[in-house]
Protein backbone atom coordinates (compact mmCIF):
# COMPACT_ATOMS: atom_id res chain seq x y z
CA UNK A 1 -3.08 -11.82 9.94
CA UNK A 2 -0.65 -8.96 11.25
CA UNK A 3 -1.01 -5.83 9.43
CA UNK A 4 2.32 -3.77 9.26
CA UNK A 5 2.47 0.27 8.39
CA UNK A 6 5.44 2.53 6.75
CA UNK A 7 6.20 5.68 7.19
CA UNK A 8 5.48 6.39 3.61
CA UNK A 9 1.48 5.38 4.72
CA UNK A 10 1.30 2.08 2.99
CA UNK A 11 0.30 -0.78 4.94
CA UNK A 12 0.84 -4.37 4.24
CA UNK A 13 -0.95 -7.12 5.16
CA UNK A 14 0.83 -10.65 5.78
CA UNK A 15 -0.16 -14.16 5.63
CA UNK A 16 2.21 -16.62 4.79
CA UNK A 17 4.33 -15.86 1.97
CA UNK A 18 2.02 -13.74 0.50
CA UNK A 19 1.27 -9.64 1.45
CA UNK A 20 -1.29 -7.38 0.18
CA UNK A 21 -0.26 -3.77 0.19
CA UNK A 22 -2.29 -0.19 0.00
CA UNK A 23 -2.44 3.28 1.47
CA UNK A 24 -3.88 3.82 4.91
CA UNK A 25 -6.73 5.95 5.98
CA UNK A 26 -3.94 8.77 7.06
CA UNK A 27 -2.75 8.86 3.53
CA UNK A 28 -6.06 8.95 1.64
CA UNK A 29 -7.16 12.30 3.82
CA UNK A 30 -3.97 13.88 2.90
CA UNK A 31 -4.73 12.70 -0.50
CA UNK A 32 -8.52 14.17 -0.81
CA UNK A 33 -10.09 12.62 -3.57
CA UNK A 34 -8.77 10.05 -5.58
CA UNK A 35 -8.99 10.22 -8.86
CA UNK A 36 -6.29 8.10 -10.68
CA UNK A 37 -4.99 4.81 -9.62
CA UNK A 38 -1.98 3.25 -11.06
CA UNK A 39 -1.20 -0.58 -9.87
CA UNK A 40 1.58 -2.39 -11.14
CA UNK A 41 1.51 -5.75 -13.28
CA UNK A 42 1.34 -9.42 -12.18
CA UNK A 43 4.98 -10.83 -12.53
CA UNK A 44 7.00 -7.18 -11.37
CA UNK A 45 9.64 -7.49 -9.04
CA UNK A 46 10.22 -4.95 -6.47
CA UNK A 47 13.16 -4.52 -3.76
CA UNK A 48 11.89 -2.80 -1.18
CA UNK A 49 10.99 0.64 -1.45
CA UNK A 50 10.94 0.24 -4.91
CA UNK A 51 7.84 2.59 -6.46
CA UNK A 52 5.58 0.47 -7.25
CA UNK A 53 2.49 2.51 -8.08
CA UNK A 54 0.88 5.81 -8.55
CA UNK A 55 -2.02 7.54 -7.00
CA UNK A 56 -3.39 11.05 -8.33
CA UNK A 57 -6.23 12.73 -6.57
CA UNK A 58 -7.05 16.61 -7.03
CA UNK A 59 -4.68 17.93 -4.85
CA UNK A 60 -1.28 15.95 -5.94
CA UNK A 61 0.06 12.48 -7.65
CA UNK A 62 2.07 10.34 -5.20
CA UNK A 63 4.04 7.30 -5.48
CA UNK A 64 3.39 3.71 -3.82
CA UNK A 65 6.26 2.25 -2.31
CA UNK A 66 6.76 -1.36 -2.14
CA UNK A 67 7.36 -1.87 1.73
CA UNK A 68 8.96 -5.35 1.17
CA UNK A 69 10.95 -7.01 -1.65
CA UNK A 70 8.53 -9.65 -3.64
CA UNK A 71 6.86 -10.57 -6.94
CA UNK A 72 3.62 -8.83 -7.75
CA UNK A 73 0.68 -11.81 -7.97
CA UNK A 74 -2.10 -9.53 -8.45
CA UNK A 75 -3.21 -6.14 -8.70
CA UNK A 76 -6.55 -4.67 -7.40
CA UNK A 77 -8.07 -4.10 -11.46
CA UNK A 78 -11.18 -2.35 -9.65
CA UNK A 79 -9.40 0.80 -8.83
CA UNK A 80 -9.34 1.12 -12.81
CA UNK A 81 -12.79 1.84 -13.17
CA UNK A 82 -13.37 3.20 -9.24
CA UNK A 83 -10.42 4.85 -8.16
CA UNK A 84 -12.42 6.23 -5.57
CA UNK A 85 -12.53 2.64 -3.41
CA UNK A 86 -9.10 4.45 -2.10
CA UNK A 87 -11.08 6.90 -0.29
CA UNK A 88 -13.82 4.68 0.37
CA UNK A 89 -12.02 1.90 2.08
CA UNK A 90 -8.48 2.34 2.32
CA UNK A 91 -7.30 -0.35 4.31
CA UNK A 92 -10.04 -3.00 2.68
CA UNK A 93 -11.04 -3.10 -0.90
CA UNK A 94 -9.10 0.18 -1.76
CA UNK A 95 -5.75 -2.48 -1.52
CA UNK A 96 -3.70 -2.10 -4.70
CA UNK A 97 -1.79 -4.64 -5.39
CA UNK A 98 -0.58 -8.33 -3.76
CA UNK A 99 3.40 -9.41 -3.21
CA UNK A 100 4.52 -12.92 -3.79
CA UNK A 101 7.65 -12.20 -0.29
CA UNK A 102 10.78 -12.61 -0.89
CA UNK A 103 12.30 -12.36 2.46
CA UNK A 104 9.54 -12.25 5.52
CA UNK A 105 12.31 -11.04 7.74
CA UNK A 106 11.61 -7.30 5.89
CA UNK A 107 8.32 -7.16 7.85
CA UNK A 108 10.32 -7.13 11.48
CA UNK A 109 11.63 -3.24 10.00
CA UNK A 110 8.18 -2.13 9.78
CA UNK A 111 5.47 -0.71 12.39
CA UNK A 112 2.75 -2.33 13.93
CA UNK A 113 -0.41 -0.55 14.54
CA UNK A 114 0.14 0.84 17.78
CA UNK A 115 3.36 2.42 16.28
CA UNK A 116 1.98 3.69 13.58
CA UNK A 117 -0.89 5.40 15.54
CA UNK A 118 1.88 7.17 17.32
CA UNK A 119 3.97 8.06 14.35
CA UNK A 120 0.62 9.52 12.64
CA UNK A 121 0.28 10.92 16.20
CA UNK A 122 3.41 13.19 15.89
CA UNK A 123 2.79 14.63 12.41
């Protein structure tokens, strides 16, 4: 399953028509500790870049950004009682929500991993 990145630090995980979208490792350190977790309803539409959720930790709140357009299936409802899975695993159970695509061809604007690793590289 190809895993794409933004340079918001949200990555997105494809397979077939359906993504699953959270913050990556980067962001979470930034972060510090997570202490709030926001994820947006089954049935929301997003175009992307839309916000779609909100994370607080002690330092600052941030916003989600949906990286592709789509139809929220499901959100992660174990961040509501551990928000901390974001710093735990970022990029595995910490995910925050799932996307119903609209239009694959939004994941060819996005970075792979190499790419990313640069980008992240140059900050």
């Amino acid at each position: 399953m190809p895993r794409f990145f933004t340079q918001d630090h949200e990555w997105i995980d494809a397979d077939g028509d359906t993504a699953t979208v959270g913050i990556t490792e980067y962001a979470q350190g930034q972060l510090g500790d997570i202490v709030f977790v926001e994820t947006p309803d089954a049935g929301k539409e997003f175009a992307r870049g839309d916000d779609a959720a909100v994370v607080e930790s002690v330092k600052a709140a941030s916003d989600v950004y949906s990286p592709v357009s789509g139809t929220v299936t499901e959100a992660n409802g174990d961040l509501d009682d551990s928000p901390e899975l974001v710093n735990e695993d970022p990029e595995g159970r910490g995910w925050f929500f799932k996307l119903a695509l609209k239009d694959r061809r939004e994941l060819d604007g996005l970075m792979d991993e190499t790419k990313y690793k640069a980008f992240v590289d140059g900050l």
